[in-house]
C-alpha atoms as a PDB file:
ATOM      1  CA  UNK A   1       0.000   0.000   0.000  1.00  0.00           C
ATOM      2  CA  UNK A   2       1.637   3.170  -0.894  1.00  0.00           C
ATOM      3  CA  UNK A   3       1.542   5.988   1.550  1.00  0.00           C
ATOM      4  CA  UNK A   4      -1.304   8.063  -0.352  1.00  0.00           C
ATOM      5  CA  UNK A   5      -3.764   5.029   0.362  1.00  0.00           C
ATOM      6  CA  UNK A   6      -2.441   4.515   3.698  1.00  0.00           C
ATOM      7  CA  UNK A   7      -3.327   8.278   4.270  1.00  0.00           C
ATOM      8  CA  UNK A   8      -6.898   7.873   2.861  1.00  0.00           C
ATOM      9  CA  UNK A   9      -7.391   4.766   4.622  1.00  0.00           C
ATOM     10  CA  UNK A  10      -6.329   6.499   7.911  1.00  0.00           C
ATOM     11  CA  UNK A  11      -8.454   9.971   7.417  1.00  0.00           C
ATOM     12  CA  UNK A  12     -11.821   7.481   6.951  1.00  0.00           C
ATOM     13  CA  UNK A  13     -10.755   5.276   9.899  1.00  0.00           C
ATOM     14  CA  UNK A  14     -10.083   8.147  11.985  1.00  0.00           C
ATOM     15  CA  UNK A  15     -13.470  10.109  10.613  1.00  0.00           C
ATOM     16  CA  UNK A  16     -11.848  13.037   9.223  1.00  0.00           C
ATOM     17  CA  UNK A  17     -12.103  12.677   5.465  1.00  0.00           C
ATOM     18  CA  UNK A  18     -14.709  15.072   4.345  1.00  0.00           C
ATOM     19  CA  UNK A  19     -17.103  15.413   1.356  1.00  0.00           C
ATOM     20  CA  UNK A  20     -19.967  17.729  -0.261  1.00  0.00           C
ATOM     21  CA  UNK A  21     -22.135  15.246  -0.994  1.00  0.00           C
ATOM     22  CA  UNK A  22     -22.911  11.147  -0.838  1.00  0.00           C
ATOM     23  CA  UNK A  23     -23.962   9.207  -4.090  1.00  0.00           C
ATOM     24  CA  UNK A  24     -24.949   5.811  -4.465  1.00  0.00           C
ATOM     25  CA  UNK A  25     -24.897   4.449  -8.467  1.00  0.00           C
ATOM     26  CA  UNK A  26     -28.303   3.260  -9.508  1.00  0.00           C
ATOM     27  CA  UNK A  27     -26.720  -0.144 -10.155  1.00  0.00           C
ATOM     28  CA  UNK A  28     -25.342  -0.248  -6.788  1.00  0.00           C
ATOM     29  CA  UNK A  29     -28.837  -0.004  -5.562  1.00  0.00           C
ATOM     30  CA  UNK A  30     -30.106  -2.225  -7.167  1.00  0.00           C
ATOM     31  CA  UNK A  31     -27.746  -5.031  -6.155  1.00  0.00           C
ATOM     32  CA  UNK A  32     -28.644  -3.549  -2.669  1.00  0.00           C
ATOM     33  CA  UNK A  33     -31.962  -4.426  -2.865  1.00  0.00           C
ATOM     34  CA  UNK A  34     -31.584  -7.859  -4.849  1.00  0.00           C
ATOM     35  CA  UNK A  35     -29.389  -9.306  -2.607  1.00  0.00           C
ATOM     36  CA  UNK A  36     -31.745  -7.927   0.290  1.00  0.00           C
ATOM     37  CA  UNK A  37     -34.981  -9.694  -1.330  1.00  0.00           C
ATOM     38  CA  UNK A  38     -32.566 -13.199  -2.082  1.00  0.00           C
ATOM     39  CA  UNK A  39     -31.292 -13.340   1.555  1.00  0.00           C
ATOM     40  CA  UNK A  40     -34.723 -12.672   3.233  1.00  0.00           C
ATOM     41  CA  UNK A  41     -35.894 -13.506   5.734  1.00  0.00           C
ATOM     42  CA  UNK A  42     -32.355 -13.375   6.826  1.00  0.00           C
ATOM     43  CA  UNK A  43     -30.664 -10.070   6.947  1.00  0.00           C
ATOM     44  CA  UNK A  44     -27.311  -9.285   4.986  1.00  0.00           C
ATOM     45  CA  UNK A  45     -24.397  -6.918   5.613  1.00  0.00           C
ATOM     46  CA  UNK A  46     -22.415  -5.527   2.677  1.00  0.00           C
ATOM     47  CA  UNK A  47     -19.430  -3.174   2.865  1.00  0.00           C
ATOM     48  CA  UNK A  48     -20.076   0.060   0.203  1.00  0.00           C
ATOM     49  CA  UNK A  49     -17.083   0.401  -1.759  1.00  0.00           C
ATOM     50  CA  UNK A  50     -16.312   3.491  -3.863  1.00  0.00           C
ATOM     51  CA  UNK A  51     -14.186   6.745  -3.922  1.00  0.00           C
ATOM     52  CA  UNK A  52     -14.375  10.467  -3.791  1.00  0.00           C
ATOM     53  CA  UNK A  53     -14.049  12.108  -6.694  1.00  0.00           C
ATOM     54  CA  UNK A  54     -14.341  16.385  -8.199  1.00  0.00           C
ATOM     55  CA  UNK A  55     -17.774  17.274  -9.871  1.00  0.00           C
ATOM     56  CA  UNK A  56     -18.377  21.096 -10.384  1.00  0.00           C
ATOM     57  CA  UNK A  57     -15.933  22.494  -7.103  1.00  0.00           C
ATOM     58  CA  UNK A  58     -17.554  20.227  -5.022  1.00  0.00           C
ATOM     59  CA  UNK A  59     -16.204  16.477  -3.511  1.00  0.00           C
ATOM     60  CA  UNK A  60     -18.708  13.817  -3.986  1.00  0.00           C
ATOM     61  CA  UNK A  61     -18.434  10.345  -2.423  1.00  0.00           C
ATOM     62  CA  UNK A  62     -19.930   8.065  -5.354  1.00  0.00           C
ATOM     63  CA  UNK A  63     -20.464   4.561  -4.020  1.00  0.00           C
ATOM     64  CA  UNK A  64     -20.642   2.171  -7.040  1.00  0.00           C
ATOM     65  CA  UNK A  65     -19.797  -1.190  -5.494  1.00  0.00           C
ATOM     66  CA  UNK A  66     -20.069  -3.674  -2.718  1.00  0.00           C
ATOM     67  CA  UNK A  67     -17.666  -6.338  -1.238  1.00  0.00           C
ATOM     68  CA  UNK A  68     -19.286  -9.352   0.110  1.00  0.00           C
ATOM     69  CA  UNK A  69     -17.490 -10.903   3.463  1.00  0.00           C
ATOM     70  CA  UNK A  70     -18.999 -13.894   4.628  1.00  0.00           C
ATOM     71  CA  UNK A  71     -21.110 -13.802   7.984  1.00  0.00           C
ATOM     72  CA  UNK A  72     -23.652 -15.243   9.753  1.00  0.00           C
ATOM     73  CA  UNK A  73     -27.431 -14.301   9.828  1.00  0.00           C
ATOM     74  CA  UNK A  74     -30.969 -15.502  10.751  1.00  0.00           C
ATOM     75  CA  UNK A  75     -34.207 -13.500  11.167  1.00  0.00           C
ATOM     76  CA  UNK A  76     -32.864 -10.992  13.796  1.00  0.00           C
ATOM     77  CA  UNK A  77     -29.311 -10.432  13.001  1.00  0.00           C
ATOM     78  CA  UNK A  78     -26.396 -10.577  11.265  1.00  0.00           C
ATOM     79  CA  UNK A  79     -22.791 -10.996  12.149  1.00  0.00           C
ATOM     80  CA  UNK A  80     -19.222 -11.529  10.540  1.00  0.00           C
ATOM     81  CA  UNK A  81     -15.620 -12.006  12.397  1.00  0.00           C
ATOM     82  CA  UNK A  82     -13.504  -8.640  12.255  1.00  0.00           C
ATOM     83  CA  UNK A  83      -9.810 -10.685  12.471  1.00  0.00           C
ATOM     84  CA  UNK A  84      -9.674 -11.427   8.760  1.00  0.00           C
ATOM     85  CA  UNK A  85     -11.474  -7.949   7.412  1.00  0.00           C
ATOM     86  CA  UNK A  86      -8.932  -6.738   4.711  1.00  0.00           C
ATOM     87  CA  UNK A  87      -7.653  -3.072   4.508  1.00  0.00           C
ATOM     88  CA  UNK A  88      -9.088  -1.898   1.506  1.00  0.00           C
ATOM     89  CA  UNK A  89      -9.230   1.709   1.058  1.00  0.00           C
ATOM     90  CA  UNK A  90     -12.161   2.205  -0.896  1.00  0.00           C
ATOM     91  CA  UNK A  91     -14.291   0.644   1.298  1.00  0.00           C
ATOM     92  CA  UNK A  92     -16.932   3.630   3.294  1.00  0.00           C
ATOM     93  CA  UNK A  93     -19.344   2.309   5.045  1.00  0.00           C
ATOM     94  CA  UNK A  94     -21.847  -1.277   5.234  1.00  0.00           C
ATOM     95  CA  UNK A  95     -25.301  -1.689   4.643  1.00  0.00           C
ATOM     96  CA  UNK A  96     -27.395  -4.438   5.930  1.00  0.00           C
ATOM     97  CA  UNK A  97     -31.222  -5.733   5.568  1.00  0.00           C
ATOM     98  CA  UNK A  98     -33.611  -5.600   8.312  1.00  0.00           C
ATOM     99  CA  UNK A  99     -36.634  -8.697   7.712  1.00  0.00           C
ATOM    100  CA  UNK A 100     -39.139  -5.997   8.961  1.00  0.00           C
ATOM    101  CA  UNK A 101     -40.471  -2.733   8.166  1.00  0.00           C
ATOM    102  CA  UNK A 102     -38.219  -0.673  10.245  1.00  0.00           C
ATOM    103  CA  UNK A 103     -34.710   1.077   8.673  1.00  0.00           C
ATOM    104  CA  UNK A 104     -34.208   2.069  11.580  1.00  0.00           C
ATOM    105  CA  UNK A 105     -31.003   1.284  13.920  1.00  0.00           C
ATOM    106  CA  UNK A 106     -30.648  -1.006  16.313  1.00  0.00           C
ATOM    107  CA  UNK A 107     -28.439  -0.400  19.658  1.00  0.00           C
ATOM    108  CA  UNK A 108     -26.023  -3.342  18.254  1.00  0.00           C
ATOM    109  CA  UNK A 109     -26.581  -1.480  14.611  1.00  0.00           C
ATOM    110  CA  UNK A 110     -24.848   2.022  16.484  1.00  0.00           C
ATOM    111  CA  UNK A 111     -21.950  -0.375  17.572  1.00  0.00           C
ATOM    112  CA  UNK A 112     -21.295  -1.528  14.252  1.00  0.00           C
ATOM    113  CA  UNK A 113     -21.514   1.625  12.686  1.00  0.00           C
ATOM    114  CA  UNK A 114     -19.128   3.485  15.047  1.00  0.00           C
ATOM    115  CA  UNK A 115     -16.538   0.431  14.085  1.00  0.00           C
ATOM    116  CA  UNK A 116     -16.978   0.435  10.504  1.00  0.00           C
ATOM    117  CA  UNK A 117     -16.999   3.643   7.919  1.00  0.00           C
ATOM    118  CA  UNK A 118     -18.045   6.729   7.771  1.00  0.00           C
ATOM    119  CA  UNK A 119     -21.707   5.892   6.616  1.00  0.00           C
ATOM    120  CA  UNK A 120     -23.804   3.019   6.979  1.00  0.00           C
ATOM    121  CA  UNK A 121     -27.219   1.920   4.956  1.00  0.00           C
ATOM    122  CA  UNK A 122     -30.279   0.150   6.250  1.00  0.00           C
ATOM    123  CA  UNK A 123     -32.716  -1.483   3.727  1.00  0.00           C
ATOM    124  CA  UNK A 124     -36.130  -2.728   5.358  1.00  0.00           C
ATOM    125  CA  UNK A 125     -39.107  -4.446   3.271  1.00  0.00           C
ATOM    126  CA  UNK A 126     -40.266  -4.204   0.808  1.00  0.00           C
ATOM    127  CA  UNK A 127     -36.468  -3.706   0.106  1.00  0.00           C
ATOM    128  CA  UNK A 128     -36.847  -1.346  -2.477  1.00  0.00           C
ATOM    129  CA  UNK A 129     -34.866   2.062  -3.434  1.00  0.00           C
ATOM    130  CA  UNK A 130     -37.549   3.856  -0.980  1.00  0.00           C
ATOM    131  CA  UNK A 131     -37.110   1.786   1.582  1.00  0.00           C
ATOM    132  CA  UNK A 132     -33.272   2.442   2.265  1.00  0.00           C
ATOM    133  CA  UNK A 133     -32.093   4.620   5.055  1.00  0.00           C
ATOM    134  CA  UNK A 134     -28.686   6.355   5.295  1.00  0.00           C
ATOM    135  CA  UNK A 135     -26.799   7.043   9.121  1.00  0.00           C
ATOM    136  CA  UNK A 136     -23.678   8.844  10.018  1.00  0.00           C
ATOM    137  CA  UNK A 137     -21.418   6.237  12.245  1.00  0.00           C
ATOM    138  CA  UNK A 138     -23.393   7.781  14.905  1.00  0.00           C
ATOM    139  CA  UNK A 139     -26.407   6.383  13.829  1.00  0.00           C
ATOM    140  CA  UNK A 140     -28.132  10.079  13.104  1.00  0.00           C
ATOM    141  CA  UNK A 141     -29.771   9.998   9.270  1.00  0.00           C
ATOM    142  CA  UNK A 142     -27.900  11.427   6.893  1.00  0.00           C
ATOM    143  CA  UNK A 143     -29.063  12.548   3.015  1.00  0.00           C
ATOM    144  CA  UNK A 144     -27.766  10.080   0.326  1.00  0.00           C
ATOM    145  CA  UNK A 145     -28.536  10.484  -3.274  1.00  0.00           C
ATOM    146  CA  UNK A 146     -29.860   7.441  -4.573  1.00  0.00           C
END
């Protein structure tokens, strides 16, 4: 890793890296709420993968992909061991499925978002575009284009 990406990696670990705005490609979405609707009634967790790139004087996070590490679920939760999580440095955030009608997070969803990115998605049923919520790692909502 050369020290540019080390940097990066370190700003988003450490919460300081900074942007305008927070875009999610419509593809990316749509994955989202696929894999959602194929893992119910089990919930899923994803990592959002992406980078931060200049569009008209402004820095825009554009999330356009997810990396799948393999966990444990069942109706009320989801899990995955931290030990063998790689450093990648494009990776901001997680989003994960709720099996009811509630985005909204858990206690143990604030503990996983304060360990893990800078933002973190919630997709409830019906799991469809309208249905996902977006939280700062403190677990307040946030505005995400979708």
């Amino acid at each position: 890793m050369n020290l540019h990406k080390l940097w990066c990696w370190l700003q988003r670990f450490l919460g300081v890296e900074r942007w305008d705005r927070i875009r999610i490609e419509p593809e990316t979405v749509r994955d989202i709420c696929e894999l959602a609707r194929s893992a119910a009634p089990r919930e899923m967790i994803l990592f959002l993968t992406g980078g931060v790139k200049a569009e008209g004087g402004e820095r825009v996070l554009v999330i356009d992909g997810l990396y799948l590490k393999s966990y444990y679920a069942n109706t009320r939760s989801t899990s995955f061991t931290t030990h063998d999580l790689p450093l990648l440095g494009n990776v901001y955030g997680t989003v994960h499925s709720h099996p009811g009608r509630s985005n909204r997070p858990s206690t143990a969803d604030r503990r996983l978002f304060n360990k893990f990115g800078s933002f973190h998605l919630i997709i409830a049923q019906p799991y469809t575009r309208e249905s996902i919520a977006a939280y700062d790692k403190y677990g307040v909502p946030i505005e995400v284009e979708l």
